[in-house]
N, C-alpha and C. Protein backbone atom coordinates (compact mmCIF):
# COMPACT_ATOMS: atom_id res chain seq x y z
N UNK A 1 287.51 133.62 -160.45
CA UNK A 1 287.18 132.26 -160.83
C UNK A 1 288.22 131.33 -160.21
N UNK A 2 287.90 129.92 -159.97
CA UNK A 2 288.69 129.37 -159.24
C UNK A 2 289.53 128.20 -159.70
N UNK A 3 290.53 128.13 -159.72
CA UNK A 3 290.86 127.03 -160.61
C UNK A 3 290.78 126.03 -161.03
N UNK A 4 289.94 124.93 -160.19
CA UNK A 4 289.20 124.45 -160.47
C UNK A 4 288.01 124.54 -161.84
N UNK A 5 287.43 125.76 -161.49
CA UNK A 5 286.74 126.32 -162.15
C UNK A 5 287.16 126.52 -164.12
N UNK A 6 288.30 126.85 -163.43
CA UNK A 6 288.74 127.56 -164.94
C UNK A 6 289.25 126.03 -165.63
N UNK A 7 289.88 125.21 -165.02
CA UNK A 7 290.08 124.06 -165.80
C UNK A 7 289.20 123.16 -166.45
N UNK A 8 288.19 123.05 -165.66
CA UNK A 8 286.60 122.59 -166.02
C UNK A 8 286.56 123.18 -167.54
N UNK A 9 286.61 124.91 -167.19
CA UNK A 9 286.56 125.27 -168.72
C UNK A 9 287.02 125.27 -169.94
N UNK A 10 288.39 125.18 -169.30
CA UNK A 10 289.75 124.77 -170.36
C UNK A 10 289.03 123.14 -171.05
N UNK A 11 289.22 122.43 -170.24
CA UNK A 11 288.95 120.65 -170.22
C UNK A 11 287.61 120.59 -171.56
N UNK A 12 286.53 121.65 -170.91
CA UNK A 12 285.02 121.73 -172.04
C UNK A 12 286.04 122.17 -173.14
N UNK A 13 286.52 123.04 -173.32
CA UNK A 13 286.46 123.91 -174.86
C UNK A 13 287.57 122.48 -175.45
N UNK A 14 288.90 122.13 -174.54
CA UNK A 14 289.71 120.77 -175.70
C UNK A 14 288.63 120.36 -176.06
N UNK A 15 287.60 119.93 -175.13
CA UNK A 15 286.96 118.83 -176.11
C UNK A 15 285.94 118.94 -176.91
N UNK A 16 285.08 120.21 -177.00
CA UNK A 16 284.74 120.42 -178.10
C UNK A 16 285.59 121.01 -179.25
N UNK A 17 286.72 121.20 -178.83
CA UNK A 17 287.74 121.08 -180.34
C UNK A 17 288.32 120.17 -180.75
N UNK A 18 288.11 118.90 -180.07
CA UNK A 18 288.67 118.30 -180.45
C UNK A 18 287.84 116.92 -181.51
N UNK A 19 286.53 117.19 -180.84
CA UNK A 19 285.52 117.09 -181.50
C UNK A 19 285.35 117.50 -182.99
N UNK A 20 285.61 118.67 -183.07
CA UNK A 20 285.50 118.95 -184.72
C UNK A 20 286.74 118.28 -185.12
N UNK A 21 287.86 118.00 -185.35
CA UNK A 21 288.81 117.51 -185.82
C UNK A 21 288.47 115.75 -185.88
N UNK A 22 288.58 115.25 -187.02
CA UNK A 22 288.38 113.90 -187.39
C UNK A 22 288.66 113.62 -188.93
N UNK A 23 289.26 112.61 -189.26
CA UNK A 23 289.77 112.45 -190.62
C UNK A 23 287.74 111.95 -191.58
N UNK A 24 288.81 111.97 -192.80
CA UNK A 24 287.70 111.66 -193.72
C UNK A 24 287.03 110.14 -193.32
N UNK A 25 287.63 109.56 -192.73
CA UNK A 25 287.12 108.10 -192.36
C UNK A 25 286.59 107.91 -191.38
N UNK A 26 287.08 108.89 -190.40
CA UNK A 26 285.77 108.56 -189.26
C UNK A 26 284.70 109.62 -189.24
N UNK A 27 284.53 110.42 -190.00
CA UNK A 27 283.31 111.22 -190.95
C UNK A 27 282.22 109.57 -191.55
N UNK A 28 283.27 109.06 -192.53
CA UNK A 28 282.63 108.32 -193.41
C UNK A 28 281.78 106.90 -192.26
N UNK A 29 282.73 106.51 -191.39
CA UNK A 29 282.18 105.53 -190.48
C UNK A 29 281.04 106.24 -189.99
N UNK A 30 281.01 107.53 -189.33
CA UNK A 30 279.77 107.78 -188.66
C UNK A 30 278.22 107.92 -189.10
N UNK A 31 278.51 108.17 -190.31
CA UNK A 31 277.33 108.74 -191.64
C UNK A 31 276.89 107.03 -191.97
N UNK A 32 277.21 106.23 -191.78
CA UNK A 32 276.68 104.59 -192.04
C UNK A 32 275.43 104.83 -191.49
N UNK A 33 274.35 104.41 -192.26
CA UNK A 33 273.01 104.25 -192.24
C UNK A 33 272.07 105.41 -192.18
N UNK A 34 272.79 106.73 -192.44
CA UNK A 34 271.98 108.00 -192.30
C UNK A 34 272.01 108.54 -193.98
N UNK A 35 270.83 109.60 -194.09
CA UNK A 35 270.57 109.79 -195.54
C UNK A 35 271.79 110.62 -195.34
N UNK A 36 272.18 110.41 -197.04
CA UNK A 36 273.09 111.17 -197.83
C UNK A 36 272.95 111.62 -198.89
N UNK A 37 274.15 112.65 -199.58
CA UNK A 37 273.67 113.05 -200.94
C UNK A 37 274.92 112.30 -201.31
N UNK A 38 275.45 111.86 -202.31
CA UNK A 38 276.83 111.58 -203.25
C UNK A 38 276.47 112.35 -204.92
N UNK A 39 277.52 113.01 -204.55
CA UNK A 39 277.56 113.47 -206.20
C UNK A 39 278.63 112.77 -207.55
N UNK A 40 278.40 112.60 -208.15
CA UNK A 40 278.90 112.13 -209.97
C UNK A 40 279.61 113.13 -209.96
N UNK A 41 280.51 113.23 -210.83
CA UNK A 41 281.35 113.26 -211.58
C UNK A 41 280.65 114.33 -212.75
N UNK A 42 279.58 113.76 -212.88
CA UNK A 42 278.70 114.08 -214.22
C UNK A 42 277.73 114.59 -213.85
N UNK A 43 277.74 115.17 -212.34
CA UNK A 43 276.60 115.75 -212.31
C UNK A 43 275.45 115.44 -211.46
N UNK A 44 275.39 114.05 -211.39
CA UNK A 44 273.79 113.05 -211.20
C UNK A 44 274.25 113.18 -209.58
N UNK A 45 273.02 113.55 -209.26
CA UNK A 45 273.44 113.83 -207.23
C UNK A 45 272.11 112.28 -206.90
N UNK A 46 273.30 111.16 -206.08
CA UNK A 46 272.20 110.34 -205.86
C UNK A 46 271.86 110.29 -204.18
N UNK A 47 270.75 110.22 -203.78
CA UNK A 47 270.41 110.39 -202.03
C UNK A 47 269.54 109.00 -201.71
N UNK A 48 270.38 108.85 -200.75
CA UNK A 48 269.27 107.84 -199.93
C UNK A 48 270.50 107.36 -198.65
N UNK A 49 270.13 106.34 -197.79
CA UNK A 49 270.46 106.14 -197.05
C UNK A 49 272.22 105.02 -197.17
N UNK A 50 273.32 105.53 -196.58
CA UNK A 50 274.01 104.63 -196.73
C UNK A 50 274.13 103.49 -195.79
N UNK A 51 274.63 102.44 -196.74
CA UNK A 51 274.25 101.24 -196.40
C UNK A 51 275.69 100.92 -196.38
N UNK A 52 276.55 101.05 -196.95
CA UNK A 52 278.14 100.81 -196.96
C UNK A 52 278.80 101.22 -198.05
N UNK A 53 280.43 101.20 -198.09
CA UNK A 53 281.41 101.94 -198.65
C UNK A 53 282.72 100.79 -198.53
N UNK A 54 283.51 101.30 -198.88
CA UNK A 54 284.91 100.63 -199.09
C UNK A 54 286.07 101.15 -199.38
N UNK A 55 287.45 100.80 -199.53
CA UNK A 55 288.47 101.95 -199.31
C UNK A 55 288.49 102.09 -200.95
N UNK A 56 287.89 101.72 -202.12
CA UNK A 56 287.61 102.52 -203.04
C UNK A 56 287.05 103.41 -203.10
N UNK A 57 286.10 103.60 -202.02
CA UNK A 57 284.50 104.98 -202.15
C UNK A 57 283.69 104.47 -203.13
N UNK A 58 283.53 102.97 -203.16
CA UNK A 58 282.24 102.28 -203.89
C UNK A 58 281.09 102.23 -202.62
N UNK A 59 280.43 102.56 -203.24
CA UNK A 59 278.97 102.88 -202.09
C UNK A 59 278.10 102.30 -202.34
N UNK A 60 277.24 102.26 -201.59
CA UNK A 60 276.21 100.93 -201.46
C UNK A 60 275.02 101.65 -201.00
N UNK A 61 274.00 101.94 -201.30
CA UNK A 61 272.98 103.33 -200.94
C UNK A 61 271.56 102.38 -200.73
N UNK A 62 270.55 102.59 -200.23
CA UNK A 62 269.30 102.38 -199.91
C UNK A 62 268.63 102.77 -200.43
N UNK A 63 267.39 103.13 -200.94
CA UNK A 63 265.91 103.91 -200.35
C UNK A 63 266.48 104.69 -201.61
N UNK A 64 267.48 104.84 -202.67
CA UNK A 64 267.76 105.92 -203.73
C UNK A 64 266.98 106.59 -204.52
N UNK A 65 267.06 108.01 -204.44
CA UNK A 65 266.63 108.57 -205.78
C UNK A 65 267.79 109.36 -206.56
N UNK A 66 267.32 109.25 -207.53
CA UNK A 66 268.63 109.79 -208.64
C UNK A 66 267.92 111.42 -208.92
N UNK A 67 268.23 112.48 -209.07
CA UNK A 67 268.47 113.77 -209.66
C UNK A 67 269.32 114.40 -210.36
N UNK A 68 268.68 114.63 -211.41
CA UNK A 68 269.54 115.38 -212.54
C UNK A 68 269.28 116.69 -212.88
N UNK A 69 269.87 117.69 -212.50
CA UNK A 69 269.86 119.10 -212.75
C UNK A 69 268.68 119.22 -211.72
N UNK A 70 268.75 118.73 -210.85
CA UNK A 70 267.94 119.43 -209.35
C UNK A 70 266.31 118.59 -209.60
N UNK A 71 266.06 117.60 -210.33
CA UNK A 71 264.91 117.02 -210.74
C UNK A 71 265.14 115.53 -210.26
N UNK A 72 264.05 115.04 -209.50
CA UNK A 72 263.91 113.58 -209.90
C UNK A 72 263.87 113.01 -210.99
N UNK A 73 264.51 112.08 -210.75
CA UNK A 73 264.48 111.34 -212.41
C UNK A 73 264.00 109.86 -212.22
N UNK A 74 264.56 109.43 -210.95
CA UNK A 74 263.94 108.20 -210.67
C UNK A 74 264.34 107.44 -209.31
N UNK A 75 263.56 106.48 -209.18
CA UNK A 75 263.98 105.65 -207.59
C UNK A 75 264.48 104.54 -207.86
N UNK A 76 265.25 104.09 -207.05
CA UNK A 76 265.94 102.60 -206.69
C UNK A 76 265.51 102.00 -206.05
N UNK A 77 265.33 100.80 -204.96
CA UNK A 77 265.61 100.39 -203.93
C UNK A 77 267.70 100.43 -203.35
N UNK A 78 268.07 99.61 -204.10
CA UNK A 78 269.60 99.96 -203.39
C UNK A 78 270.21 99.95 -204.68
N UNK A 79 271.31 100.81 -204.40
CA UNK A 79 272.28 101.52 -205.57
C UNK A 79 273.31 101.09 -205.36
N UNK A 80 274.12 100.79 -206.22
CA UNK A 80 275.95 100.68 -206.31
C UNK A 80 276.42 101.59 -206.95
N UNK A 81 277.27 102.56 -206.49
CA UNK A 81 277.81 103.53 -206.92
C UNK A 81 279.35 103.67 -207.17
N UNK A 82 280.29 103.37 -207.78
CA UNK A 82 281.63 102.94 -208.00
C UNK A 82 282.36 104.42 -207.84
N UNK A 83 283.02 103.88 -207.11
CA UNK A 83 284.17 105.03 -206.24
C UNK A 83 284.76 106.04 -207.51
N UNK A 84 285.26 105.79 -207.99
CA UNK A 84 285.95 106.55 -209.42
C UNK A 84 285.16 107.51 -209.96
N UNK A 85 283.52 107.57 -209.82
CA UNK A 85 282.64 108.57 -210.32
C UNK A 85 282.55 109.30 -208.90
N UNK A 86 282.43 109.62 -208.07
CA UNK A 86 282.27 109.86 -206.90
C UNK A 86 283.02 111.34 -206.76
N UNK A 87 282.66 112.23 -206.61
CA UNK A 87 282.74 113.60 -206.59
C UNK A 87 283.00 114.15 -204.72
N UNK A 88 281.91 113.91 -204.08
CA UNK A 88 281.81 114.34 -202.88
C UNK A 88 280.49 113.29 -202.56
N UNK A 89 280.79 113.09 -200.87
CA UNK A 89 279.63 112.67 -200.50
C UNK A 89 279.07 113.52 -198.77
N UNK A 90 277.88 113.57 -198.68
CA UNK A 90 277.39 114.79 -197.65
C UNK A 90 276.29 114.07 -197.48
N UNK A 91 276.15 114.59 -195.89
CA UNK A 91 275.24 114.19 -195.17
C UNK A 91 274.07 114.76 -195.54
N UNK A 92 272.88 114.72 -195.23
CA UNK A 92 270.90 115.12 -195.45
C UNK A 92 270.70 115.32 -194.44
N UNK A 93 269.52 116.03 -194.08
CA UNK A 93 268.59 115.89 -193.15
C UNK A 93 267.97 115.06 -193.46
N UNK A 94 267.24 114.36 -192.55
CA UNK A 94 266.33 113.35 -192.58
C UNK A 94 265.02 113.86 -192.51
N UNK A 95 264.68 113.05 -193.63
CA UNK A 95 262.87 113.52 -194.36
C UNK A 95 261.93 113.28 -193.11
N UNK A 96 261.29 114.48 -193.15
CA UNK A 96 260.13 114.04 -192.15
C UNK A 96 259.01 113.40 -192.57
């Protein structure tokens, strides 16, 4: 292989490692406007699309439905969700 060659390869693999490495905030910037799940504190997993956040982790959600123990329970149009209940928040696939 030629060195050229091999640096090409070196050069690909930094940057798909370097790729996975990113803090919680530029996770959180990229996920703006794509469905999500956020989970409670208490349980209640709410999904829909985010719409915005803040350096509390108060969230601002779209299109929401609320689930409780793996059940719909009900829909929103847009949700406010206050940072302090906020458990984890994760990306969805998007509904076909």
């Amino acid at each position: 292989m030629s060195n050229t060659k091999r640096l090409e390869n070196v050069h690909r693999i930094t940057v798909k490692m370097s790729l996975r490495k990113q803090t919680p905030s530029d996770f959180l910037k990229q996920i703006i406007g794509r469905p999500v799940v956020v989970k409670l504190n208490s349980g209640v997993d709410y999904r829909g699309v985010l719409a915005c956040l803040d350096g509390y982790m108060n969230i601002a959600i779209e299109q929401t439905e609320e689930y409780v123990n793996g059940q719909l329970k009900n829909k929103y149009g847009d949700a406010f969700l206050r940072g302090n209940n906020v458990l984890y928040i994760s990306t969805q696939k998007r509904k076909v």
